[in-house]
C-alpha atoms as a PDB file:
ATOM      1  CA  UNK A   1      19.366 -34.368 -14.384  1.00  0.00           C
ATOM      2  CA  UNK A   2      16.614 -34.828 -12.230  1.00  0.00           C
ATOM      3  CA  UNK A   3      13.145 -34.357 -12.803  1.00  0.00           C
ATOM      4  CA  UNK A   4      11.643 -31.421 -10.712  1.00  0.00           C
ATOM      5  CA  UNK A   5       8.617 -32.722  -8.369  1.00  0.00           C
ATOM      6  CA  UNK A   6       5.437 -31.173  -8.699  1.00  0.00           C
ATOM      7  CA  UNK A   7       3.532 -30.640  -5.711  1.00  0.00           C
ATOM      8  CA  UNK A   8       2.247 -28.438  -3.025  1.00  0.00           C
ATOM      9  CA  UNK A   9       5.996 -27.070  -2.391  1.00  0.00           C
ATOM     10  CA  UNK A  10       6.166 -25.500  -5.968  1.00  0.00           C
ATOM     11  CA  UNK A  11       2.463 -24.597  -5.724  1.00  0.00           C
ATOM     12  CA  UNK A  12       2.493 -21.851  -4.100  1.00  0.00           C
ATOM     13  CA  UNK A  13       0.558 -20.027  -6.127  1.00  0.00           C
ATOM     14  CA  UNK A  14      -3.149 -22.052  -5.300  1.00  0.00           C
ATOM     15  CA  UNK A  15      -5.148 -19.747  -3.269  1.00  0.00           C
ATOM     16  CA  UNK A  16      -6.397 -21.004   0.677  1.00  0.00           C
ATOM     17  CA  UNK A  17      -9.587 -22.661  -0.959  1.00  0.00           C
ATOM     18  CA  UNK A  18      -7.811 -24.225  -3.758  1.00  0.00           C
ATOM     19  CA  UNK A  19      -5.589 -26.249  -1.348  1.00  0.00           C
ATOM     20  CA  UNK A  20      -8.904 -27.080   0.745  1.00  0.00           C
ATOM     21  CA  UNK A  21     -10.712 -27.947  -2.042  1.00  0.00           C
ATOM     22  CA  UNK A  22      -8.138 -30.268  -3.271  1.00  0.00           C
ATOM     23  CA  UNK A  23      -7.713 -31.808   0.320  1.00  0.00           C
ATOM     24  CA  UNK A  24     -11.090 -32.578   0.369  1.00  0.00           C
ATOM     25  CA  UNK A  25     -11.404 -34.616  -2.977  1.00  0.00           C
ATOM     26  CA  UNK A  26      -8.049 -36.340  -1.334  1.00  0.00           C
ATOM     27  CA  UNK A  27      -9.452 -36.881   1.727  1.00  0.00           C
ATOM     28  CA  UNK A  28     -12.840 -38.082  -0.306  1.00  0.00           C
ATOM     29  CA  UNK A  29     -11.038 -40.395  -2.148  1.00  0.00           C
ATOM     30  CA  UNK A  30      -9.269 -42.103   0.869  1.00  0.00           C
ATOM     31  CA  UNK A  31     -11.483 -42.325   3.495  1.00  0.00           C
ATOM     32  CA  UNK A  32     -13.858 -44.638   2.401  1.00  0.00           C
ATOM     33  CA  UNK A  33     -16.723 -41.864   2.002  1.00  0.00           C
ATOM     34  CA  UNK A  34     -17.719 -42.719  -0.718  1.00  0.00           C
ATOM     35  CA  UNK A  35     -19.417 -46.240   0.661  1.00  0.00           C
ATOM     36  CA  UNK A  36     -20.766 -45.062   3.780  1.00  0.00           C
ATOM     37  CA  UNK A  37     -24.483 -44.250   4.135  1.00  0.00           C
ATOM     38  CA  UNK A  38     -26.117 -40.767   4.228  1.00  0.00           C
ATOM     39  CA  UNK A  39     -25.847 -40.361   8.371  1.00  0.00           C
ATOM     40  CA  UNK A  40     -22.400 -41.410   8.128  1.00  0.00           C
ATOM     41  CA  UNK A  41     -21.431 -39.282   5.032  1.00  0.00           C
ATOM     42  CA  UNK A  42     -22.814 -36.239   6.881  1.00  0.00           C
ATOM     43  CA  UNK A  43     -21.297 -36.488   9.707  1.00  0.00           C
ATOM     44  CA  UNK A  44     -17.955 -37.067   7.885  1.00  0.00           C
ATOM     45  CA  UNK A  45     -19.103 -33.688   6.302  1.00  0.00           C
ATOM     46  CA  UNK A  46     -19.458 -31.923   9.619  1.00  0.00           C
ATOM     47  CA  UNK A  47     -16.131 -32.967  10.681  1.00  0.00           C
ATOM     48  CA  UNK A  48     -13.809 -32.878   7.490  1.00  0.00           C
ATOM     49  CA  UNK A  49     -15.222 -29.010   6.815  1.00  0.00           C
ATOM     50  CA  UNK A  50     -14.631 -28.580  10.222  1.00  0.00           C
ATOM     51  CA  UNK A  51     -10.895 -29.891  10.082  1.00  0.00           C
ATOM     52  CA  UNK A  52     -10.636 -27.601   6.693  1.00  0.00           C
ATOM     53  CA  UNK A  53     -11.590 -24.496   8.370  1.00  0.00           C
ATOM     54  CA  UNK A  54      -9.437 -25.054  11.396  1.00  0.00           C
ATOM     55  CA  UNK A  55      -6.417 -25.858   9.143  1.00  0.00           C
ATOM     56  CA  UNK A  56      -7.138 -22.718   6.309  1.00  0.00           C
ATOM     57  CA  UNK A  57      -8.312 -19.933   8.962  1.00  0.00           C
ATOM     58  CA  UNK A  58      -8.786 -17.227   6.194  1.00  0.00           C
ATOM     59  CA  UNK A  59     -12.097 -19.559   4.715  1.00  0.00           C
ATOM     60  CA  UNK A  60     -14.801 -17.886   5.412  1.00  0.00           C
ATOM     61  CA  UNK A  61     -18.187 -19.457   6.154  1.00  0.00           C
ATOM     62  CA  UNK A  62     -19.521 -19.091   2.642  1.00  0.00           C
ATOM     63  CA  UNK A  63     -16.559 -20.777   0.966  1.00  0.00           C
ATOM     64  CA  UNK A  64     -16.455 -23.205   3.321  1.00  0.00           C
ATOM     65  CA  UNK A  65     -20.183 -23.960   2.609  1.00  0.00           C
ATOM     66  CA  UNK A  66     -19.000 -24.227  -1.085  1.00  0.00           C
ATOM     67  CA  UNK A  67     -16.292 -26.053  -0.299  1.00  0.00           C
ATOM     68  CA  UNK A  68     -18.960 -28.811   1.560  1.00  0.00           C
ATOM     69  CA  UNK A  69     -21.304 -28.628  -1.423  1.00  0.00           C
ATOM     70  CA  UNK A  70     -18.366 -29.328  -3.681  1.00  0.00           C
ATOM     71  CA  UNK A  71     -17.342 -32.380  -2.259  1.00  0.00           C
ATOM     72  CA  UNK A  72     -21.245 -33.309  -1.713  1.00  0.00           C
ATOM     73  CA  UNK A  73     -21.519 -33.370  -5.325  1.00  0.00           C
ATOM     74  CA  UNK A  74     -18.854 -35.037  -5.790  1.00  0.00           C
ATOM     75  CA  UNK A  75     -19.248 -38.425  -3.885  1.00  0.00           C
ATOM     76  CA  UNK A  76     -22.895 -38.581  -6.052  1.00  0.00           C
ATOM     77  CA  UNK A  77     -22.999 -41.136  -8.429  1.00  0.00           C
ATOM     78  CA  UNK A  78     -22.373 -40.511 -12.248  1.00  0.00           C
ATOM     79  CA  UNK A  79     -25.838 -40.583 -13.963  1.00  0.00           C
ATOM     80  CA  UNK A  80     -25.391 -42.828 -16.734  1.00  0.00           C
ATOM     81  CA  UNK A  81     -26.961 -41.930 -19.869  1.00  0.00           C
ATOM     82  CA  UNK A  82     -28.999 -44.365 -21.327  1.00  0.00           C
ATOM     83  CA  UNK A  83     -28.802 -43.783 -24.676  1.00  0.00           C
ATOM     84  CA  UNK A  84     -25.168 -44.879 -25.106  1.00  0.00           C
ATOM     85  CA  UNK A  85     -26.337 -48.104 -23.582  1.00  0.00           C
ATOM     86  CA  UNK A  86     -29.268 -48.897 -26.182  1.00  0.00           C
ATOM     87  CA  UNK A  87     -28.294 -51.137 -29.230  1.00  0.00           C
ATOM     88  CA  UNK A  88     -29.957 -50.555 -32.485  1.00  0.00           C
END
């Protein structure tokens, strides 16, 4: 038997910002964002949300403003925390 593929075709069940949401942290994660500087990363930003909105029409403006803040957090750099690193 074979193995059933799990994907967007069985999940139809995610709601119109789910699949955005997860398009961004795909899109994130392949585009190189993560190494470009703070102009650049904006206007990557500006366009991505824009492409998002365009291609999920029922997003409003708010959850497309989460949606931007989302990803924003999400290229940040993990804080490390500096007491794991200390030795005794």
């Amino acid at each position: 038997m074979g193995r059933k593929r799990i994907g967007y075709e069985n999940d139809n069940h995610l709601s119109a910002f789910d699949r955005a949401r997860d398009e961004l942290f795909s899109h994130i994660l392949n585009c190189g964002v993560l190494e470009a500087d703070s102009h650049h990363r904006k206007e990557w930003f500006d366009d991505t949300l824009d492409y998002l909105g365009q291609r999920h029409p029922s997003l409003s403006a708010a959850k497309l403003a989460t949606l931007r803040e989302l990803g924003e957090r999400f290229c940040q750099p993990v804080i490390s925390d500096d007491r794991t690193l200390k030795t005794n």
